[in-house]
Protein backbone atom coordinates (compact mmCIF):
# COMPACT_ATOMS: atom_id res chain seq x y z
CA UNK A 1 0.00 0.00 0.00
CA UNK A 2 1.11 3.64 -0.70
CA UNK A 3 0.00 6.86 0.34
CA UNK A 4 0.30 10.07 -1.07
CA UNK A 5 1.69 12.63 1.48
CA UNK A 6 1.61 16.58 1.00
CA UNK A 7 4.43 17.50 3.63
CA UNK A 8 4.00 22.00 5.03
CA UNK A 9 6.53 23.42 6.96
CA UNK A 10 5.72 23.18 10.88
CA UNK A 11 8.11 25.40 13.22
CA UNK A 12 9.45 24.38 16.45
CA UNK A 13 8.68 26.21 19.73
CA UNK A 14 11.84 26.70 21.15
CA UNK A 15 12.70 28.95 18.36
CA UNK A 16 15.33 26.67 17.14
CA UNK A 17 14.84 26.47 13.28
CA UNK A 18 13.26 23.32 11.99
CA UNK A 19 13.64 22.41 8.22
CA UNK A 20 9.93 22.29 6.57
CA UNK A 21 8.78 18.53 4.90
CA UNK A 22 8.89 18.68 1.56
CA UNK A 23 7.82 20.44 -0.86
CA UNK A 24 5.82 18.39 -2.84
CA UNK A 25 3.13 16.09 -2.93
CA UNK A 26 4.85 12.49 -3.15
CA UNK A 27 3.97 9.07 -3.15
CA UNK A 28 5.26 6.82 0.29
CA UNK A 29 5.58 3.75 0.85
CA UNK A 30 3.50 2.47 3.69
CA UNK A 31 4.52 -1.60 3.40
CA UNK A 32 7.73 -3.13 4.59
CA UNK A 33 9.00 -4.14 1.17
CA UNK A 34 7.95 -0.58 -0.54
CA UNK A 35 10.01 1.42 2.76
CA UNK A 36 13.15 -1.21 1.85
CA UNK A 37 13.03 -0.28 -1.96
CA UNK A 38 13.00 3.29 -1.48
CA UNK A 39 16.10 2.78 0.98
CA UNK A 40 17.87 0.37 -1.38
CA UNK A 41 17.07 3.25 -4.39
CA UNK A 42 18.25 6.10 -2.35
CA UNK A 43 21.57 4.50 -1.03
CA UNK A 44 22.01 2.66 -4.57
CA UNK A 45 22.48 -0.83 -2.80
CA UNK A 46 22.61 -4.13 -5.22
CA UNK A 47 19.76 -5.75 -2.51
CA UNK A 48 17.15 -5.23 -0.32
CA UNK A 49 19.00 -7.00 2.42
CA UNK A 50 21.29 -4.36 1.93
CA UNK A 51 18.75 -2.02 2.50
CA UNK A 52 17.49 -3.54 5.48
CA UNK A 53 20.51 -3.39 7.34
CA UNK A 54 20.92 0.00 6.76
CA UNK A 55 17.86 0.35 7.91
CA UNK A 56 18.29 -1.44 11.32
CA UNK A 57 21.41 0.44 11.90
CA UNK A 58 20.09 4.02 11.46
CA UNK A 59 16.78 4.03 13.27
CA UNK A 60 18.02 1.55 16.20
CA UNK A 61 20.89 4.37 16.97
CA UNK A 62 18.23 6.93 16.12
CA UNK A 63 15.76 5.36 18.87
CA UNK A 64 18.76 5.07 21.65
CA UNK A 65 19.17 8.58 21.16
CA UNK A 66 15.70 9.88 20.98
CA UNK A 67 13.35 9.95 24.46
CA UNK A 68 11.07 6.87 24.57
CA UNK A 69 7.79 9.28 23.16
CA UNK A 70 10.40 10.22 20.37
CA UNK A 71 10.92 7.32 19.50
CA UNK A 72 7.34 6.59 19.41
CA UNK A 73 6.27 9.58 17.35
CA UNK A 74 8.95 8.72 14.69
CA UNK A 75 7.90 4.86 14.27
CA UNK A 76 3.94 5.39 14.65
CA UNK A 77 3.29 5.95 10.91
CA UNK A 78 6.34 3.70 9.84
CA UNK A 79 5.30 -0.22 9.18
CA UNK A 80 5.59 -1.88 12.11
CA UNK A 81 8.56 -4.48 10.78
CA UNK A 82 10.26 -1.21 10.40
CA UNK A 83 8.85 0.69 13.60
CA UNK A 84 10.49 -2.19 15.87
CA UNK A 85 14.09 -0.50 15.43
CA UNK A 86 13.14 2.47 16.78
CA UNK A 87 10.69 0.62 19.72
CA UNK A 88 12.90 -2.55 20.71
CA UNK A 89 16.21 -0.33 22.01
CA UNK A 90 16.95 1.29 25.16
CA UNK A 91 16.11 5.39 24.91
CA UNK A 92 17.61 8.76 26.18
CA UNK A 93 20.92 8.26 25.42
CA UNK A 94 22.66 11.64 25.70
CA UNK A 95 25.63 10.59 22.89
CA UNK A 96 26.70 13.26 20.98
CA UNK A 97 26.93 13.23 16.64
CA UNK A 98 29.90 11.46 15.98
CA UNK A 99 29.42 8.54 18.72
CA UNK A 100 25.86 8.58 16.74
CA UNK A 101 27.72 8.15 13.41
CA UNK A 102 30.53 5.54 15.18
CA UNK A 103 27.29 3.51 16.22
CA UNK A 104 25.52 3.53 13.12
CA UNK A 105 28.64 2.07 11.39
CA UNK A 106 28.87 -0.60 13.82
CA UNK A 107 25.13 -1.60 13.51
CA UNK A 108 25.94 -1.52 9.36
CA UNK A 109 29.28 -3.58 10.12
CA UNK A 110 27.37 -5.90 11.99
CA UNK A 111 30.13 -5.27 14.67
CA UNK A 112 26.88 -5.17 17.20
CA UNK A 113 25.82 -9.00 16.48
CA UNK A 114 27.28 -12.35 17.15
CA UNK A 115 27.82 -12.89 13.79
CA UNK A 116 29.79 -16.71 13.17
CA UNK A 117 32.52 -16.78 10.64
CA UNK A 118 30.63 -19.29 9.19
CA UNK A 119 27.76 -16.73 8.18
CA UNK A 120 30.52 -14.59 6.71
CA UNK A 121 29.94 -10.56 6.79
CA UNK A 122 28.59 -8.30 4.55
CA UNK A 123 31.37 -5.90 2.84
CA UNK A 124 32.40 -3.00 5.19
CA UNK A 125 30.95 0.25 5.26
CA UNK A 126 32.90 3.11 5.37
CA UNK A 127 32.25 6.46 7.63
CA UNK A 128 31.33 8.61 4.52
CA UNK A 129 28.96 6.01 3.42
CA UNK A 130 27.24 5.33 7.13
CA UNK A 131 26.91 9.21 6.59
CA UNK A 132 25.33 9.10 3.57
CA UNK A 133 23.16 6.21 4.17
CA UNK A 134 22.46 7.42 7.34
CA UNK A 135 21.01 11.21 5.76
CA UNK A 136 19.03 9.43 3.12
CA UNK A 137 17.20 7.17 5.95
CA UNK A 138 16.05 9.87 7.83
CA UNK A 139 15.12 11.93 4.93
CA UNK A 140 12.61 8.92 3.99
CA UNK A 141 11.47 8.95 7.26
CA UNK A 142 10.91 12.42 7.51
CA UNK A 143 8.72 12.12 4.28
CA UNK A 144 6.54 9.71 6.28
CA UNK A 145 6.53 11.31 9.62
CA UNK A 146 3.97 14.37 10.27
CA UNK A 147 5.95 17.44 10.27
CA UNK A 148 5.58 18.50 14.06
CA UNK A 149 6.22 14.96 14.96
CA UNK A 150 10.02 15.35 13.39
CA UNK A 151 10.30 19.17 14.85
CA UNK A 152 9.72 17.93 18.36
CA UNK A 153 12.37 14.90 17.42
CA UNK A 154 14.92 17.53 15.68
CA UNK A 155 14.63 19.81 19.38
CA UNK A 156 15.31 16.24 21.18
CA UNK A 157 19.19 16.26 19.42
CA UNK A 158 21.74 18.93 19.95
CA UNK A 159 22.12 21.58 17.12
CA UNK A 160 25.69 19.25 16.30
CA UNK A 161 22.67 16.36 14.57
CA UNK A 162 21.76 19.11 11.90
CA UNK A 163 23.71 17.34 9.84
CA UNK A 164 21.29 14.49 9.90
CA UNK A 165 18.50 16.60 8.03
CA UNK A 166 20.27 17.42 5.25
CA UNK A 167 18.42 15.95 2.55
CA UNK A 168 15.18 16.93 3.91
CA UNK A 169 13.40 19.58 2.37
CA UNK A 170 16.27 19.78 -0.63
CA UNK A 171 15.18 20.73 -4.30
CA UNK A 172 17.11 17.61 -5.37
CA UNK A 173 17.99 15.03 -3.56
CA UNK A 174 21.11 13.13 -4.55
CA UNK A 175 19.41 9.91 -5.49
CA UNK A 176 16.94 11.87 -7.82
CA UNK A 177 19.85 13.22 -9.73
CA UNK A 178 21.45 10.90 -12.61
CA UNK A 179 24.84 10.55 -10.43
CA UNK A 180 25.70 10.90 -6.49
């Protein structure tokens, strides 16, 4: 199932700037499998496992950092195979941006898991990848998430996560331009 979302600006109250949704009127993906292909098409990955693990990585570190009510106001209109990331962590961490960043990578290295030899590992991802990757999750999720929802979440993180939101509310995102 998809839904078409029409995204307006919605200002914070602390007077800290928020970014405004998007623009236009798009069409999101409200199923597991349609939330993975928009990942795997944004971070160009060859699979949607790929996808998922990115995935997993960002909004898991994004729900340790958040408050629990956060973390719930970011995964209520997400699918619920996705929503569990953000829901199934401990929240309130008070970690700053690059210890964000250093846990993201560890979640996409699968440096978090008991992973067996056996298994093998999925090729490494490198920091300005997990950067990437990690902008063009939350930008998705920001398309699904109502705006004031994501304002309250921005005022949660220290001006230093800024960084996080910058594909939001762009003119052209990378992945909608022929090369990134």
């Amino acid at each position: 199932m998809m839904m078409r979302v029409k995204h307006t600006h919605t200002g914070g109250e602390t007077g800290r700037e928020t970014r405004g949704r998007c623009r236009r009127e798009e069409t999101m993906p409200t199923t597991y499998s349609g939330f993975l292909g928009q990942v795997q098409h944004r971070i160009q990955a060859d699979t949607q496992a790929e996808a998922a693990r990115t995935t997993r990585a960002v909004l898991a570190t994004l729900g340790e950092r958040l408050s629990e009510g956060g973390a719930t106001d970011v995964a209520a209109p997400l699918p619920m195979e996705i929503d569990r990331h953000l829901l199934a962590v401990e929240h309130g961490g008070t970690f700053g941006y690059d210890e964000f960043l250093e846990r993201v990578g560890a979640r996409m290295n699968y440096e978090d898991l008991d992973v067996g030899e056996t298994y093998g590992r999925p090729a490494p991802v490198d920091r300005s990848d997990v950067v990437y990757r990690t902008k063009a999750v939350v930008a998705l999720v920001s398309d699904l998430v109502p705006g004031g929802h994501l304002a309250h979440t921005e005022q949660q993180l220290p001006e230093a996560f800024d960084d996080l939101f910058e594909f939001v509310d762009v003119e052209t995102a990378p992945w909608e331009s022929e090369h990134r």
